[in-house]
N, C-alpha and C. Protein backbone atom coordinates (compact mmCIF):
# COMPACT_ATOMS: atom_id res chain seq x y z
N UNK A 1 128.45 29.23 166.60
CA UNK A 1 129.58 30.14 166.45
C UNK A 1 129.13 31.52 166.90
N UNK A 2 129.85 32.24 167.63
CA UNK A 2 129.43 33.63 168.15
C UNK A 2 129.88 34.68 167.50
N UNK A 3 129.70 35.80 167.69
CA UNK A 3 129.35 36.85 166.17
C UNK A 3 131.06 37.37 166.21
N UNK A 4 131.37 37.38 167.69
CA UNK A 4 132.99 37.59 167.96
C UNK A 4 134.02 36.62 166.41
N UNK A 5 133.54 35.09 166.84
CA UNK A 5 134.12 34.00 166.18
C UNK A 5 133.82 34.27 164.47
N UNK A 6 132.67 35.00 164.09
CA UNK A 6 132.14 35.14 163.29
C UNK A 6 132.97 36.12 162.28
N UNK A 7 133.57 37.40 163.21
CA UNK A 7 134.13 38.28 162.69
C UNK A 7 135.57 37.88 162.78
N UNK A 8 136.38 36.92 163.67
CA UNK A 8 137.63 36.96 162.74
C UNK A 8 137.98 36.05 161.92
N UNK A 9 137.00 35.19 161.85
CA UNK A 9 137.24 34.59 160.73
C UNK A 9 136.29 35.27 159.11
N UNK A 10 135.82 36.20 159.09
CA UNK A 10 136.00 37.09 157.73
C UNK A 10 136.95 37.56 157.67
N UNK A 11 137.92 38.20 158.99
CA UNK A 11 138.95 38.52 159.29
C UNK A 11 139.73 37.33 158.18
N UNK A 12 139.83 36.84 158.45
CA UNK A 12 140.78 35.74 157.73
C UNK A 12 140.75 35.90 156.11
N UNK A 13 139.24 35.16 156.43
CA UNK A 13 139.17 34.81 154.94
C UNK A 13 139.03 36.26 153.68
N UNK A 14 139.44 37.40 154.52
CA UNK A 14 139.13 38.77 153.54
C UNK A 14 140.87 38.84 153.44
N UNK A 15 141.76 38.71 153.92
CA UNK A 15 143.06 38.92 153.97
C UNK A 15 144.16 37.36 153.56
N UNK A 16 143.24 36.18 153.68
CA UNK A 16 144.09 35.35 153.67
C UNK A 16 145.11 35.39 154.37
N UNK A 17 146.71 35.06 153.33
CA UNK A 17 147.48 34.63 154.75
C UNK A 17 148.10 35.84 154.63
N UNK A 18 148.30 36.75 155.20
CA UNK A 18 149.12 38.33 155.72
C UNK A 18 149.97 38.20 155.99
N UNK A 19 151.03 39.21 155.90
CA UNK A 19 152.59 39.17 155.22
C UNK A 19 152.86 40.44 156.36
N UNK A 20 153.66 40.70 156.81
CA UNK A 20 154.06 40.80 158.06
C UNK A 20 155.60 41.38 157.94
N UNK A 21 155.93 42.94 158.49
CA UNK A 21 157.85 42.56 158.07
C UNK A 21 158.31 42.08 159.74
N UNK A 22 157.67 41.87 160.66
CA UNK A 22 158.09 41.52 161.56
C UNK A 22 156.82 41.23 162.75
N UNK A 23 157.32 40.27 163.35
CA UNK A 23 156.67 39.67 164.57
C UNK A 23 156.04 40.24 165.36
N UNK A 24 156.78 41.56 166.27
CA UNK A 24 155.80 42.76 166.55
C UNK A 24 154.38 43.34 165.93
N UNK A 25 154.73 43.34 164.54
CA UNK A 25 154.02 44.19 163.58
C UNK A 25 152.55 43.18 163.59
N UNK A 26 152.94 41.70 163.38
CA UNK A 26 151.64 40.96 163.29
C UNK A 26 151.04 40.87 165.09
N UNK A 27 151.79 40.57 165.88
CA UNK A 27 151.23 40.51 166.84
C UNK A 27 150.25 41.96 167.02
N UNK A 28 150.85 43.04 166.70
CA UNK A 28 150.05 44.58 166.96
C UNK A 28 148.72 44.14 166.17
N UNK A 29 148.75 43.50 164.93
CA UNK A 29 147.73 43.50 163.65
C UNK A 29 146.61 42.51 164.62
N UNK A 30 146.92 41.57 165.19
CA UNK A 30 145.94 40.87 165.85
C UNK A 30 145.09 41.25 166.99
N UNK A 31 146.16 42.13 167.55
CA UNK A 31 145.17 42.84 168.61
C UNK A 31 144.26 43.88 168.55
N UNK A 32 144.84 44.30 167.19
CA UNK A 32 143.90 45.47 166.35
C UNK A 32 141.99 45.07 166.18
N UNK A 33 142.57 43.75 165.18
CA UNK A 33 141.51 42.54 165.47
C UNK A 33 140.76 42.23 165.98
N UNK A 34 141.20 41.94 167.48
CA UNK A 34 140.25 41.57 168.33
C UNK A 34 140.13 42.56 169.26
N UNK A 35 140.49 43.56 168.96
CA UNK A 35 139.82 44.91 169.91
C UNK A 35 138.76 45.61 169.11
N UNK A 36 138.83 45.47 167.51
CA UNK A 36 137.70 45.93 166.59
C UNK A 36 136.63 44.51 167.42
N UNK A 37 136.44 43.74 167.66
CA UNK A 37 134.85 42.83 167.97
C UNK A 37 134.78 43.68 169.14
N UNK A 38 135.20 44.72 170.10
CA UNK A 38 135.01 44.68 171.15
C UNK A 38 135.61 43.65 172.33
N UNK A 39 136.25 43.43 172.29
CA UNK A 39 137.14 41.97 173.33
C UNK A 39 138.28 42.80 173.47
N UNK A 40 138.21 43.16 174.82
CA UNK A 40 139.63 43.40 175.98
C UNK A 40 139.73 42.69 176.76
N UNK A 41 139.53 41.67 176.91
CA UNK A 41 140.46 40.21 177.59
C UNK A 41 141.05 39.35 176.80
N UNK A 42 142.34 40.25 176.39
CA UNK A 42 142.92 38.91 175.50
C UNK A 42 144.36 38.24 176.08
N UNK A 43 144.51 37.23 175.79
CA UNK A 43 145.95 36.57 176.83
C UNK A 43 146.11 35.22 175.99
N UNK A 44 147.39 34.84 176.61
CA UNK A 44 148.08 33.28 176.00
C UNK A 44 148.64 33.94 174.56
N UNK A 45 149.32 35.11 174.33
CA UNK A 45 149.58 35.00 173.25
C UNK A 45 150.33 34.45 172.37
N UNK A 46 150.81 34.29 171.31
CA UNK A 46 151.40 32.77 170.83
C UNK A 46 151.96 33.54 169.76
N UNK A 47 153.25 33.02 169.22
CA UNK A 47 153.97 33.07 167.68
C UNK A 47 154.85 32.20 167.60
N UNK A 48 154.83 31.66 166.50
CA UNK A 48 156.11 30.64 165.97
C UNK A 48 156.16 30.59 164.98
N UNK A 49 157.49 30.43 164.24
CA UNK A 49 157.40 30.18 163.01
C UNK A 49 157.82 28.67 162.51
N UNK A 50 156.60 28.24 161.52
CA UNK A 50 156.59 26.90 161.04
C UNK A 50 157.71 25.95 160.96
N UNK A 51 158.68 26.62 160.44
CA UNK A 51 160.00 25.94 160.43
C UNK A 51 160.91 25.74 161.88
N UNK A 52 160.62 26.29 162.72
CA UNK A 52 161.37 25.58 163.91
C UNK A 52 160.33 24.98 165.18
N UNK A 53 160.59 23.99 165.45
CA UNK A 53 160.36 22.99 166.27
C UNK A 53 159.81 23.05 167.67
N UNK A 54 160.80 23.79 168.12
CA UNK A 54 161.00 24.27 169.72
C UNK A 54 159.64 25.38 169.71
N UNK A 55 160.25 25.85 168.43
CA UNK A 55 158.80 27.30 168.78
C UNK A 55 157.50 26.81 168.51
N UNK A 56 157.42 25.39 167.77
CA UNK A 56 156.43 25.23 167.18
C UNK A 56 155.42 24.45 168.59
N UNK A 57 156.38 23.50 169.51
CA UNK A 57 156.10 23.11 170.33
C UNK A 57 155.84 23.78 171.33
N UNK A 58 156.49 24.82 171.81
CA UNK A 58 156.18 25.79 172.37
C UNK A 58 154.66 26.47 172.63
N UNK A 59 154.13 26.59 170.94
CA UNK A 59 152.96 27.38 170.26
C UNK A 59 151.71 26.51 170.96
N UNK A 60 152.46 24.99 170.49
CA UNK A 60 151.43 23.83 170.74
C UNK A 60 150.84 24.08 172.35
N UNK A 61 151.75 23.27 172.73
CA UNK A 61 151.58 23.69 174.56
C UNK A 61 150.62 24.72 174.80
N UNK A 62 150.62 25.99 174.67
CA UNK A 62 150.24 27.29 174.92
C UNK A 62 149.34 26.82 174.27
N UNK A 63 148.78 26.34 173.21
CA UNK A 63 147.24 26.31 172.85
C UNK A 63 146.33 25.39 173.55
N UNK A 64 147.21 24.19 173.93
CA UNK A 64 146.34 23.33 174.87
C UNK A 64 146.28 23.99 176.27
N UNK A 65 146.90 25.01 176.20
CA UNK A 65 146.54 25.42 177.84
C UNK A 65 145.51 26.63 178.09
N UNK A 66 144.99 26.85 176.87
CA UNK A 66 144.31 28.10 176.64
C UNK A 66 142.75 27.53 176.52
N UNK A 67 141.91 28.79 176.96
CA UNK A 67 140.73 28.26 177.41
C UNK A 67 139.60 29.43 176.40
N UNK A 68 138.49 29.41 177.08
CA UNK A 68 137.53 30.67 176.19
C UNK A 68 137.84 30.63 174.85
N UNK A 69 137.30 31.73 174.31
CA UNK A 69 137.72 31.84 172.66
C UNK A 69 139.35 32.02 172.21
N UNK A 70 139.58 31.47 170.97
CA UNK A 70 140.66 31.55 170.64
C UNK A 70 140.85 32.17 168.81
N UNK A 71 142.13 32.64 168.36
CA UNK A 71 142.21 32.56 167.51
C UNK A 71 143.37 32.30 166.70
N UNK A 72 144.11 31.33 166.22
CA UNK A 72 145.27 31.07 165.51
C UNK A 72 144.83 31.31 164.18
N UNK A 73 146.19 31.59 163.08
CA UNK A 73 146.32 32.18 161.59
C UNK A 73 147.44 31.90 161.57
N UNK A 74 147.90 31.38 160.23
CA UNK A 74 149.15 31.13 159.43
C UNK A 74 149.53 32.56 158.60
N UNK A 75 150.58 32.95 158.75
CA UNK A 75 150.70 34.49 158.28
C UNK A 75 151.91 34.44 157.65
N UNK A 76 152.80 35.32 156.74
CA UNK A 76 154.13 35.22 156.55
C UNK A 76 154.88 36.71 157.34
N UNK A 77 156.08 36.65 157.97
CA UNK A 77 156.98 37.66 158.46
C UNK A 77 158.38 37.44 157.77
N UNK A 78 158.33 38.53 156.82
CA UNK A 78 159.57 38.69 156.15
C UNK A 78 159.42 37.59 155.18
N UNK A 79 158.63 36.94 154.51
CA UNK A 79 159.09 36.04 153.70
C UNK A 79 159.22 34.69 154.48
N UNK A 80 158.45 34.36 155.89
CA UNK A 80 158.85 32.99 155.95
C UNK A 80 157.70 32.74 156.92
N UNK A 81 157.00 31.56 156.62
CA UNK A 81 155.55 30.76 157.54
C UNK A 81 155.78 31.23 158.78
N UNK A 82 154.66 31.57 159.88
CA UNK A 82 154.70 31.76 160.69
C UNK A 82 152.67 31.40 161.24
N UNK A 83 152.39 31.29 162.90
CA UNK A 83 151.91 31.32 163.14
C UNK A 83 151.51 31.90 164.30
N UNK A 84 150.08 32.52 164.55
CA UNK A 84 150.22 33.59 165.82
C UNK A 84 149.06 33.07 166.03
N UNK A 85 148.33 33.46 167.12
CA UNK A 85 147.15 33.31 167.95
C UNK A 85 147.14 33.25 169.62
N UNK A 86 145.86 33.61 170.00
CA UNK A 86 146.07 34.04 171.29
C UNK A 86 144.67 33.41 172.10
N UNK A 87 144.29 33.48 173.27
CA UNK A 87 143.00 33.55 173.72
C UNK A 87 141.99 34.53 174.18
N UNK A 88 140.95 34.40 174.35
CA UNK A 88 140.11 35.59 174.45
C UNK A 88 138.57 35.34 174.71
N UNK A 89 138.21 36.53 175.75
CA UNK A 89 136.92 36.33 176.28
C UNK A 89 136.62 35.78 177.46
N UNK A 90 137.63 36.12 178.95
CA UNK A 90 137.09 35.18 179.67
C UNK A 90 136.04 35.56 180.58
């Protein structure tokens, strides 16, 4: 595991799942993230929320097409499951 991989997942596990009032707001919070390790190549970015299908499939796709480091998190926006993640490091 590399010290990048290392740090967002304390990332994680210091915040658990993060509450969000909107989609913007978490997407900004992630890039915050991975610009604190030092990483400005980030791309494939991803959100969906758990409960719909299309987005969820959507999310899926986009992760199998993503390469280098990655990072997905289950988060809440407004009160309802969601998931974001992106790729990084190429």
């Amino acid at each position: 595991m590399t010290s990048k991989q290392l740090l967002l997942l304390r990332h994680k596990e210091i915040f658990g799942m993060k509450q969000f009032n909107s989609k913007e707001e978490a997407i900004n919070d992630m890039y915050r993230c991975l610009e604190a390790t030092g990483e400005d190549c980030i791309d494939n970015t991803r959100f969906a929320y758990l409960d719909n299908p299309e987005e969820m499939e959507d999310y899926e796709n986009s992760q199998e097409e993503g390469c280098c480091g990655f990072f997905d998190m289950e988060i809440l926006v407004a009160g309802r499951k969601a998931t974001i993640g992106c790729n990084y490091g190429h």
